[in-house]
N, C-alpha and C. Protein backbone atom coordinates (compact mmCIF):
# COMPACT_ATOMS: atom_id res chain seq x y z
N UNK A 1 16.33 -64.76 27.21
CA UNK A 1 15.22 -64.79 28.13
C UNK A 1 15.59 -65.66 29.34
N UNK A 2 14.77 -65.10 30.40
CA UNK A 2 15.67 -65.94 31.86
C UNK A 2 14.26 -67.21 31.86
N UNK A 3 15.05 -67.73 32.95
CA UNK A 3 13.86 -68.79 33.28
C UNK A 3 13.44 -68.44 34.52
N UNK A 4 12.46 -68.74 34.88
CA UNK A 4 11.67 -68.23 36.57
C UNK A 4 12.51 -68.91 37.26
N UNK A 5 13.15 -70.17 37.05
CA UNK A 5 13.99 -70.61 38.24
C UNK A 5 15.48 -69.98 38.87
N UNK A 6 15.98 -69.04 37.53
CA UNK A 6 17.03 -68.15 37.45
C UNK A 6 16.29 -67.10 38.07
N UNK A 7 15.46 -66.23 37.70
CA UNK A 7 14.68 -65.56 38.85
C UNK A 7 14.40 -65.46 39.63
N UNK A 8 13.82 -66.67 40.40
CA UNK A 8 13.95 -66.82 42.01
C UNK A 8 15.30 -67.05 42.27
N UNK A 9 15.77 -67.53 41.80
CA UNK A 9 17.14 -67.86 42.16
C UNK A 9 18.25 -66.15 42.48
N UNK A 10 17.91 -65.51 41.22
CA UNK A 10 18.49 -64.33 41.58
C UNK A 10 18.00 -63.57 42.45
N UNK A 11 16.98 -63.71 42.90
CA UNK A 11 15.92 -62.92 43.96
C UNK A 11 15.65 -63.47 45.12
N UNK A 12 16.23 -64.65 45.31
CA UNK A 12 16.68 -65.25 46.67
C UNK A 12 18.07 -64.60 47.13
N UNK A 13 18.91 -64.83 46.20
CA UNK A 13 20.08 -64.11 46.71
C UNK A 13 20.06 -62.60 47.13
N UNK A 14 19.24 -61.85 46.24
CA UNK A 14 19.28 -60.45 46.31
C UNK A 14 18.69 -60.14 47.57
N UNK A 15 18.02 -61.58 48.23
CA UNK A 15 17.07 -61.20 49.58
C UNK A 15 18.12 -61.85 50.81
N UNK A 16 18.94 -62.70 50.59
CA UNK A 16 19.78 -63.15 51.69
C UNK A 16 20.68 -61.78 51.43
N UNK A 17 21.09 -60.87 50.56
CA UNK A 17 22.41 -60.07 50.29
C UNK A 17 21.82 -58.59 51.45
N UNK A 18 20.08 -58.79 51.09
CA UNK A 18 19.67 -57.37 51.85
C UNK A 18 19.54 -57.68 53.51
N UNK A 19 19.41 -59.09 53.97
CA UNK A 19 19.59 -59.23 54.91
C UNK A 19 20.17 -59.23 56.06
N UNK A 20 21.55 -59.52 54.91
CA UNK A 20 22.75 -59.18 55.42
C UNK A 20 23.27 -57.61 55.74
N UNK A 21 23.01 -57.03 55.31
CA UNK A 21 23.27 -56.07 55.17
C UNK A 21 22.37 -54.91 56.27
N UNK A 22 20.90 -55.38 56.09
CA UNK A 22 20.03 -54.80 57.31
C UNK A 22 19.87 -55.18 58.46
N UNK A 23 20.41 -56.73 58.58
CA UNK A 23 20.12 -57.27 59.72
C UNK A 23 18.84 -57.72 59.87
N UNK A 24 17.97 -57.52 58.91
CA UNK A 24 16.40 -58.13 58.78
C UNK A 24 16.42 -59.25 57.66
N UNK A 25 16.04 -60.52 58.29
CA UNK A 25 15.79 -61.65 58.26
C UNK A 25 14.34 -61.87 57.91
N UNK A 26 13.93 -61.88 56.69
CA UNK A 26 13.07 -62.30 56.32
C UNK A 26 13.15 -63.47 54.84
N UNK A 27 11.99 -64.19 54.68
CA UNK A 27 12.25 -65.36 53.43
C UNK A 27 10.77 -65.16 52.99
N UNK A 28 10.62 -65.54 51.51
CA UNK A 28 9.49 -65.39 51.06
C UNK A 28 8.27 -66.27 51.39
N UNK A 29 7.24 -65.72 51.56
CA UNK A 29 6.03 -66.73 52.11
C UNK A 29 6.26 -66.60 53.31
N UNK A 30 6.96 -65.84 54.07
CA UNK A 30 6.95 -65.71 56.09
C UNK A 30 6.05 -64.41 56.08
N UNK A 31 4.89 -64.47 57.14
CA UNK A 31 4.11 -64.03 57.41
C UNK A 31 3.92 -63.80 58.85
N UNK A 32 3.11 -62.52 59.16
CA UNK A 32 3.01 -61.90 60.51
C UNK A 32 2.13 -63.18 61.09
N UNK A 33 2.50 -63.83 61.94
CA UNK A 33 1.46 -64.17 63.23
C UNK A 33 1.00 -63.71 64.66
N UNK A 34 0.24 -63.16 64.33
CA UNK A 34 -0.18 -62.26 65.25
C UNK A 34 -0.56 -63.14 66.89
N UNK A 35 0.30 -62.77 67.78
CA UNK A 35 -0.34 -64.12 69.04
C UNK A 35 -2.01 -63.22 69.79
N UNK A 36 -2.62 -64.49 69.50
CA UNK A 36 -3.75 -63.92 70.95
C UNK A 36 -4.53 -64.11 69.35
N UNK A 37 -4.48 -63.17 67.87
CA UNK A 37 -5.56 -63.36 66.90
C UNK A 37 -6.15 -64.59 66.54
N UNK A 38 -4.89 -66.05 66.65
CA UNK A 38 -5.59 -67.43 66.38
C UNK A 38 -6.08 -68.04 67.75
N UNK A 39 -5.61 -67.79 68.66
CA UNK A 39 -5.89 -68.16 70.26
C UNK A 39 -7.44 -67.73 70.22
N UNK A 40 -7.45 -66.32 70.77
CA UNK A 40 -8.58 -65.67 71.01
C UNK A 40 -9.86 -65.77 70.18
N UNK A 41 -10.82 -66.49 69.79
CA UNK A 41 -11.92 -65.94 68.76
C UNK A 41 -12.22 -64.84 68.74
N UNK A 42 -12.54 -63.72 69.57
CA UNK A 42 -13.26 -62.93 69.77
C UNK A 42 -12.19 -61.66 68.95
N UNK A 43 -10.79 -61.78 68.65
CA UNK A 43 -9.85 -61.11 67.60
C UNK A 43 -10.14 -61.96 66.01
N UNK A 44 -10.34 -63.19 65.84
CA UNK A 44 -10.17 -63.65 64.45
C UNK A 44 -11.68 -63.26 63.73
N UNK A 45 -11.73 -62.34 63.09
CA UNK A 45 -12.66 -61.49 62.68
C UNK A 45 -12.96 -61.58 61.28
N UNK A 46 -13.79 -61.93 60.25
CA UNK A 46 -14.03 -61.96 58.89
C UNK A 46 -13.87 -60.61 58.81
N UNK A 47 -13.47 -60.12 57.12
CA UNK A 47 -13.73 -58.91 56.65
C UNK A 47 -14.24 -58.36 57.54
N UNK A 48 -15.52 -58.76 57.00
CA UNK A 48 -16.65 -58.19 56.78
C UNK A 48 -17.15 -57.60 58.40
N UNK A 49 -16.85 -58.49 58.97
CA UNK A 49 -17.03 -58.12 60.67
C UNK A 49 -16.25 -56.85 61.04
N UNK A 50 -14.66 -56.91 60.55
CA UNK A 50 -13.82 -55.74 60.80
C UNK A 50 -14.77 -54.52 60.14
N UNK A 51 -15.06 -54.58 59.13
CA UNK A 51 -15.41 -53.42 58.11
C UNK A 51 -16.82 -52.98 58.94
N UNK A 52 -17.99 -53.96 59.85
CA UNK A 52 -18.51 -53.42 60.74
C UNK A 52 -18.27 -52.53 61.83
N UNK A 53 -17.64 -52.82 62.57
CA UNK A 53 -16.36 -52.79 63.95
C UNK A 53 -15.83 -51.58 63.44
N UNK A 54 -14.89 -51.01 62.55
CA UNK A 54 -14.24 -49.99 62.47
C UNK A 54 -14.92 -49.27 61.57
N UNK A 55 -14.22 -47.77 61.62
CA UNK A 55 -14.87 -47.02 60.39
C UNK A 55 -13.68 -46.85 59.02
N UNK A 56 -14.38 -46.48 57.98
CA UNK A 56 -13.78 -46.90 56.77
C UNK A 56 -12.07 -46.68 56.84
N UNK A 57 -11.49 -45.38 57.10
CA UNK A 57 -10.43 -44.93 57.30
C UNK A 57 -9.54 -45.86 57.92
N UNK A 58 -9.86 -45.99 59.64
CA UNK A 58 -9.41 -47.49 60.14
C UNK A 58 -9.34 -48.46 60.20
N UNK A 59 -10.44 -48.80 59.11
CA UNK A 59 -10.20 -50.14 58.55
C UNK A 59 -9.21 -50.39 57.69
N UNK A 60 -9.18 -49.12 56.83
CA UNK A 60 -7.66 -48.97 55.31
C UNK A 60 -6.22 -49.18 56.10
N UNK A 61 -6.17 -48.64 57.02
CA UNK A 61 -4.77 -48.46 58.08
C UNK A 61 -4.61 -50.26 58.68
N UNK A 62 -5.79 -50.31 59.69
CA UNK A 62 -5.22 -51.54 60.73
C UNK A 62 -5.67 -53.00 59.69
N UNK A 63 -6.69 -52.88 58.23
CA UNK A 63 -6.83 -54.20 58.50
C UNK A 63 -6.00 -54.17 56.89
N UNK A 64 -5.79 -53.18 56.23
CA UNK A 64 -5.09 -53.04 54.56
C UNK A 64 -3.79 -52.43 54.36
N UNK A 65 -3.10 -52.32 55.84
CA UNK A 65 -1.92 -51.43 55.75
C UNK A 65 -1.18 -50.52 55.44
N UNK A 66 -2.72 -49.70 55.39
CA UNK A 66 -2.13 -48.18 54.86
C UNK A 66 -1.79 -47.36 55.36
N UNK A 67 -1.72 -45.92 55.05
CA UNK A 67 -1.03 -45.11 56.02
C UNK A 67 -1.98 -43.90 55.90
N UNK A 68 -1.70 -43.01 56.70
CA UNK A 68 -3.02 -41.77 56.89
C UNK A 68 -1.80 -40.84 56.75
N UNK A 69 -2.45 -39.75 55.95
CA UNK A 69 -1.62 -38.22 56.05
C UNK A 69 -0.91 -37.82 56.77
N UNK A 70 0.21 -37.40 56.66
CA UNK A 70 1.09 -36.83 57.48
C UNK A 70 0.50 -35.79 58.62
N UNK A 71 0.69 -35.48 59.68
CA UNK A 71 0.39 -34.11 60.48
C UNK A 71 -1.43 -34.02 60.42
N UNK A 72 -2.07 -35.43 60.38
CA UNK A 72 -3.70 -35.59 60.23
C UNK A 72 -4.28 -36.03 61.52
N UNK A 73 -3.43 -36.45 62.48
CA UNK A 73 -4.29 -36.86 63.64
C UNK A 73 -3.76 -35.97 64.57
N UNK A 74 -4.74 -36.22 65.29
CA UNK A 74 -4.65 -34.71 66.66
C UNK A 74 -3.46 -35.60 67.81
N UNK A 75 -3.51 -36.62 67.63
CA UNK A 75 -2.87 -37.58 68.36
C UNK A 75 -1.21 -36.99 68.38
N UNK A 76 -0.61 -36.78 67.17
CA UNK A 76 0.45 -36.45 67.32
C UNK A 76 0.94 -35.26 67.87
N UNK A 77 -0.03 -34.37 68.43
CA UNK A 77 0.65 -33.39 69.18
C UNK A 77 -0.01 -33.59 70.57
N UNK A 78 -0.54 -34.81 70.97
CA UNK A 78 -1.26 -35.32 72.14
C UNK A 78 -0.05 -34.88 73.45
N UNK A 79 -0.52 -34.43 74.44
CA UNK A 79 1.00 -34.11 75.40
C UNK A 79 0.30 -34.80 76.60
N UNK A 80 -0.90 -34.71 76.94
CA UNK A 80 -1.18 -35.45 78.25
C UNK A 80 -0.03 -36.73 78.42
N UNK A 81 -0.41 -37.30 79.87
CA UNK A 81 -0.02 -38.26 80.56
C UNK A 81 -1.15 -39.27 80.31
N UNK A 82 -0.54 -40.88 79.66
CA UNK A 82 -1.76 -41.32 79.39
C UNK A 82 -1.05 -43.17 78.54
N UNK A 83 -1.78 -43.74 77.80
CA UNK A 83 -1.91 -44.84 77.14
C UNK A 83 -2.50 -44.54 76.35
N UNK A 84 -1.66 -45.32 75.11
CA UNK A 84 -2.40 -45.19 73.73
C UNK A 84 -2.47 -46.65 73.55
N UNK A 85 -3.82 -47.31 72.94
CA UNK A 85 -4.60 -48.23 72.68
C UNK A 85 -4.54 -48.31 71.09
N UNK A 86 -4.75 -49.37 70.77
CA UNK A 86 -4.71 -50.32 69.72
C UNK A 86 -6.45 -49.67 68.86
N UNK A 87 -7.10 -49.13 68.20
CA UNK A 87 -7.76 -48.81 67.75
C UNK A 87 -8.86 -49.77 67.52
N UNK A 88 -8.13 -51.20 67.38
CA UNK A 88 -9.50 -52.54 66.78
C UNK A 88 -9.52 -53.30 68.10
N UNK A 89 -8.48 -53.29 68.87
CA UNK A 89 -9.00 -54.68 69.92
C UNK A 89 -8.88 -53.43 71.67
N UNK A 90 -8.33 -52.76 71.41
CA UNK A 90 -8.05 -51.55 72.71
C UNK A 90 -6.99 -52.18 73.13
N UNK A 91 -5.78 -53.25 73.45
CA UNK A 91 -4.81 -53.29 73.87
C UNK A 91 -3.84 -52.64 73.83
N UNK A 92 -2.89 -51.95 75.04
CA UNK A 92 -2.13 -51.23 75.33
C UNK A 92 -1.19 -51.33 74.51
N UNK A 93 -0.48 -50.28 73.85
CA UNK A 93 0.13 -50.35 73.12
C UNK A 93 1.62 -49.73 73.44
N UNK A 94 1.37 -48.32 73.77
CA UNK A 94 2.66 -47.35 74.11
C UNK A 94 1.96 -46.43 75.37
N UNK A 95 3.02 -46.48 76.08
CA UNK A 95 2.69 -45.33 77.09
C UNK A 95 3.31 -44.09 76.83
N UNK A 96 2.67 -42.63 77.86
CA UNK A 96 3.33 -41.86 76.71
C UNK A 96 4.30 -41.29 76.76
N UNK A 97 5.01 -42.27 77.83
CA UNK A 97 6.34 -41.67 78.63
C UNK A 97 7.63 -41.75 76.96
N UNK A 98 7.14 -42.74 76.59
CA UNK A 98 7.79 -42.86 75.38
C UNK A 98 7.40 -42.02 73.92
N UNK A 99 6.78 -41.27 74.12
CA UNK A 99 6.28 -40.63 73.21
C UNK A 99 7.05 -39.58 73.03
N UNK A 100 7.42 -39.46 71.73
CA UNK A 100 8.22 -38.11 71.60
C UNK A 100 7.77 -37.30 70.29
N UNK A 101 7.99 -35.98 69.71
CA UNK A 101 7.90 -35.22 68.25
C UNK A 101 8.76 -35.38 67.63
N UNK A 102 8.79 -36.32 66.40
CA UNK A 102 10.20 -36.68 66.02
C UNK A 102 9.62 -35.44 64.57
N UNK A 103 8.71 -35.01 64.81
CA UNK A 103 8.71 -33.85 63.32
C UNK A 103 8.41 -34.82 61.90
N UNK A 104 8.24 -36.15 61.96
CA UNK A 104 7.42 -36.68 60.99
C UNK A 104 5.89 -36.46 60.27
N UNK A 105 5.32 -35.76 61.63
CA UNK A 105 3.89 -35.92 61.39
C UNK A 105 3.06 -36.66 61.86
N UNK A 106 3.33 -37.93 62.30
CA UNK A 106 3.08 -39.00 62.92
C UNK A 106 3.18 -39.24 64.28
N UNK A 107 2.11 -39.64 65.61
CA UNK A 107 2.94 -40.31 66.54
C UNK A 107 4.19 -40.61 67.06
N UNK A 108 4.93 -40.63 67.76
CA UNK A 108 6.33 -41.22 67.27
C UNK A 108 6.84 -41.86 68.96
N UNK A 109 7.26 -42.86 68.88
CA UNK A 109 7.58 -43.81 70.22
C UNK A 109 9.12 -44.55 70.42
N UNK A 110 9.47 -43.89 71.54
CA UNK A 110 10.77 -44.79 71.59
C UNK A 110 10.71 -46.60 71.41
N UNK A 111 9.74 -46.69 72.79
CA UNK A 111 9.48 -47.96 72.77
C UNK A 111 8.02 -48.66 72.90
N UNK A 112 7.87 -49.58 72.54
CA UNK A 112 6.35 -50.17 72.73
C UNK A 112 6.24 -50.91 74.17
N UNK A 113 5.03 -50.96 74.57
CA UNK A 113 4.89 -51.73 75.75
C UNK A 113 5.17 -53.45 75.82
N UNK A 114 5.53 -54.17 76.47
CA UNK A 114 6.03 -55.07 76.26
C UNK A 114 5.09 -56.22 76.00
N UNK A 115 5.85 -56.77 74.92
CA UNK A 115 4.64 -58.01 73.97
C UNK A 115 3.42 -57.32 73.68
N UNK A 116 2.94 -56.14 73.42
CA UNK A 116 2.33 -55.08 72.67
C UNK A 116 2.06 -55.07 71.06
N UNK A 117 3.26 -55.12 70.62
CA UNK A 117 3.30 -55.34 69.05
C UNK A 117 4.26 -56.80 68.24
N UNK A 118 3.93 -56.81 67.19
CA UNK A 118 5.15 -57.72 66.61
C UNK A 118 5.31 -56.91 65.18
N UNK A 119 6.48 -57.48 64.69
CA UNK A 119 7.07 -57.03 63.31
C UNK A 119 7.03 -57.84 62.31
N UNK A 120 7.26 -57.41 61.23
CA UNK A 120 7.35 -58.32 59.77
C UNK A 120 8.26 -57.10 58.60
N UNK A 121 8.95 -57.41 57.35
CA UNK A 121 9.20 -56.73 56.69
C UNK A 121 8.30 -56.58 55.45
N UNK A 122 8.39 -55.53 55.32
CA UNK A 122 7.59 -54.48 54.35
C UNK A 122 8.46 -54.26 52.84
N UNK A 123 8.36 -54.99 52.12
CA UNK A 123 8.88 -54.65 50.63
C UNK A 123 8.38 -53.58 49.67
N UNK A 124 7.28 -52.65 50.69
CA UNK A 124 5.94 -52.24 49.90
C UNK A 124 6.91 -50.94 48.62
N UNK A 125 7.62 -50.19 49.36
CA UNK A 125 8.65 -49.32 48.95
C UNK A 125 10.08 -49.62 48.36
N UNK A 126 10.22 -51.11 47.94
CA UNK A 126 11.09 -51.72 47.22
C UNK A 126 12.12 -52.02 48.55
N UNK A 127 12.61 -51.21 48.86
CA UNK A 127 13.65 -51.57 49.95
C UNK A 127 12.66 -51.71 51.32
N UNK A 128 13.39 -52.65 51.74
CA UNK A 128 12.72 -53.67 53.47
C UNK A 128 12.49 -52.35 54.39
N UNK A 129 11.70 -52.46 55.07
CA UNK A 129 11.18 -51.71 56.33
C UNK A 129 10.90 -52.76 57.28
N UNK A 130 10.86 -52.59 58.24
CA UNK A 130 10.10 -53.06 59.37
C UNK A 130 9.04 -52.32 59.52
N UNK A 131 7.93 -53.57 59.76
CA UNK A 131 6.32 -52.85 59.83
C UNK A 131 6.05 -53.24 60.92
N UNK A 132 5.30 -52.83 61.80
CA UNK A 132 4.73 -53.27 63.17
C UNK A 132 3.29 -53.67 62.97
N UNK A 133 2.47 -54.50 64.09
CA UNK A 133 0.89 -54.90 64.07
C UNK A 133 0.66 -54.98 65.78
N UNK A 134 -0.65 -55.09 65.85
CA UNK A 134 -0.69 -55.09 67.75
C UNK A 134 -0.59 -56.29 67.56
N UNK A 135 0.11 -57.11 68.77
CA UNK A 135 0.55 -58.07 68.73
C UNK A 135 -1.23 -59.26 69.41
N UNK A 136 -2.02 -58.65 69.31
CA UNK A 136 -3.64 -59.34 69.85
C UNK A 136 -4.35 -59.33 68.36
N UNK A 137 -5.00 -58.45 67.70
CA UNK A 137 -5.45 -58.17 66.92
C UNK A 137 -4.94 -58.21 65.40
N UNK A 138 -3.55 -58.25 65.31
CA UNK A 138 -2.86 -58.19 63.68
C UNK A 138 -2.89 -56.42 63.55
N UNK A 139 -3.73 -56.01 63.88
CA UNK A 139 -4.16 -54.43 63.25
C UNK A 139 -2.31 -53.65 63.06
N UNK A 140 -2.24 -53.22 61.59
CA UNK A 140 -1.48 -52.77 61.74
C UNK A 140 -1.16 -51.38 62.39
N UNK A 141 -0.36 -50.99 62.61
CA UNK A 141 -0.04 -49.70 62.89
C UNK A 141 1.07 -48.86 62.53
N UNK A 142 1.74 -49.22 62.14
CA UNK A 142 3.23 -48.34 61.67
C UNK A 142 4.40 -49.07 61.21
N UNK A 143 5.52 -48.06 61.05
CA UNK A 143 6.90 -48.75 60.80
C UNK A 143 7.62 -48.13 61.96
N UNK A 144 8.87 -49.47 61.84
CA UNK A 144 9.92 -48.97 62.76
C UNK A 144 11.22 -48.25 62.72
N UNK A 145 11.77 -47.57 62.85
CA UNK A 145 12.97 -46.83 62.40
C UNK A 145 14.02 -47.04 63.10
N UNK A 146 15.34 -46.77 62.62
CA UNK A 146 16.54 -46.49 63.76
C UNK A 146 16.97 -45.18 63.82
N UNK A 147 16.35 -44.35 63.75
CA UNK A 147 16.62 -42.98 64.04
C UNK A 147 15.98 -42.14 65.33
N UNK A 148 15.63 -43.20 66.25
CA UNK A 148 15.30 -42.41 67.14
C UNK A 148 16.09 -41.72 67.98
N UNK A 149 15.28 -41.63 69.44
CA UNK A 149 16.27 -40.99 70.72
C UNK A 149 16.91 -42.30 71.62
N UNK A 150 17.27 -41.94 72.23
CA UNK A 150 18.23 -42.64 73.27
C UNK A 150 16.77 -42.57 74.22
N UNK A 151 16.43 -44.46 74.94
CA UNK A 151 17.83 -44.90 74.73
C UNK A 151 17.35 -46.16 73.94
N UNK A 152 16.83 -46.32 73.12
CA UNK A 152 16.56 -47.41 72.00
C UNK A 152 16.97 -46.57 70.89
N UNK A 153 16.92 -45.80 70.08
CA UNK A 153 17.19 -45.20 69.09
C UNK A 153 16.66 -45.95 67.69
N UNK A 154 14.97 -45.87 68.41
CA UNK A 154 14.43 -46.48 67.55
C UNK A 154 13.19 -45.50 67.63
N UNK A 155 12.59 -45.37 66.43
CA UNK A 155 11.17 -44.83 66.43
C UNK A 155 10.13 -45.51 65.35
N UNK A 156 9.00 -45.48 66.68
CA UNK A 156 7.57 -46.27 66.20
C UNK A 156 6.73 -45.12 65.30
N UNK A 157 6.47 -45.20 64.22
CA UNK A 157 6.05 -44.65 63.62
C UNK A 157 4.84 -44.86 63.43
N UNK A 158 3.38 -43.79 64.47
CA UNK A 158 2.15 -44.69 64.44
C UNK A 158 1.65 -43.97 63.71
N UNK A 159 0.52 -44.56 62.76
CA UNK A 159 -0.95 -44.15 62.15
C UNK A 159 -1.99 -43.64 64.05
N UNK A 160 -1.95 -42.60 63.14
CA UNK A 160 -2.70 -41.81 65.02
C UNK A 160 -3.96 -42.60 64.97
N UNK A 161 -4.94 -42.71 63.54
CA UNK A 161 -6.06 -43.60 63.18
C UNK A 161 -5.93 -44.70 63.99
N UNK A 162 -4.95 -45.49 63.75
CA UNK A 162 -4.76 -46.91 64.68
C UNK A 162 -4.20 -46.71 65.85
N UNK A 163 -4.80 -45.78 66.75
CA UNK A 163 -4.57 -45.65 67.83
C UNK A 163 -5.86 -44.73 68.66
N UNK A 164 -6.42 -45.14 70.30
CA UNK A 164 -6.84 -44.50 71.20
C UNK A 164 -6.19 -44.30 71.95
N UNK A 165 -6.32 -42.78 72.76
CA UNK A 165 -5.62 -42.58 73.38
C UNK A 165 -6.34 -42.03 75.22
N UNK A 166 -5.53 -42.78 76.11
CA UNK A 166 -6.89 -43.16 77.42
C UNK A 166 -5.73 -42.01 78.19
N UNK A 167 -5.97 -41.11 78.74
CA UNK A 167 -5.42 -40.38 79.67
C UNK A 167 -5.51 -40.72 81.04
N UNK A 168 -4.41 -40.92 81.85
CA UNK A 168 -3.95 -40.80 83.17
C UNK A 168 -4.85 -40.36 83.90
N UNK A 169 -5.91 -40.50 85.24
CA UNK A 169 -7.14 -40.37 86.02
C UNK A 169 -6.56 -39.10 87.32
């Protein structure tokens, strides 16, 4: 029988070994801080306030980190000229110059608008992901990939739910 200290111990290493290896730097107990959510009052929101504020669906996505059906929001075949918004606080998120059909089902973004979002890793699927949140609100919204297009070759993988989308005037 192991001891928990051999356990963390082996599961510290197994987390510096994946780090290495992904280039994602994460340690246990590091957590998203979202800038502007402890600043701002008018983002640091009880439950119960969010669960007012949004409807049930978008609340599961931006405030419980879930994910919505593949090919379920109208968003992902959205083609206008336009800004897509943060669903809980409306901050700009992606424009849609970056928007592309990567055939996921999902939204899909080269790049985010700048200081827009932040990241954290996601163990939820055993192996690390990068997860994204609006960088005002916490609300999550997606993961990040390296399979995009040029010229980041990265793709934002949004919940269309955690997103509005404001068209070009």
């Amino acid at each position: 029988m192991h001891s928990n200290a051999s356990l963390l111990s082996r599961r510290s290493l197994f987390l510096v070994f994946i780090a290495g290896v992904t280039g994602i730097y994460w340690w246990p107990g590091a957590v998203l801080a979202a800038s502007g959510a402890d600043e701002d009052p008018v983002w640091s929101l009880s439950d119960e306030q969010w669960r007012q504020r949004l409807s049930k669906e978008v609340y599961r996505v931006l405030r419980e980190e879930g994910t919505e059906p593949a090919f379920s929001s109208s968003l992902d075949k959205e083609k206008r000229v336009g800004v897509y918004h943060c669903a809980g606080c409306d901050l700009e998120l992606f424009s849609s110059t970056a928007k592309y059909d990567s055939g996921t089902g999902w939204p899909s973004f080269w790049q985010p608008l700048a200081e827009a979002i932040q990241t954290k890793v996601d163990f939820k699927l055993i192996i690390p992901r990068t997860e994204y949140h609006c960088s005002r609100c916490g609300g999550h919204q997606g993961h990040v990939f390296n399979d995009g297009p040029r010229p980041t070759g990265k793709r934002y993988c949004n919940n269309g739910v955690a997103l509005t989308f404001q068209p070009s005037s």
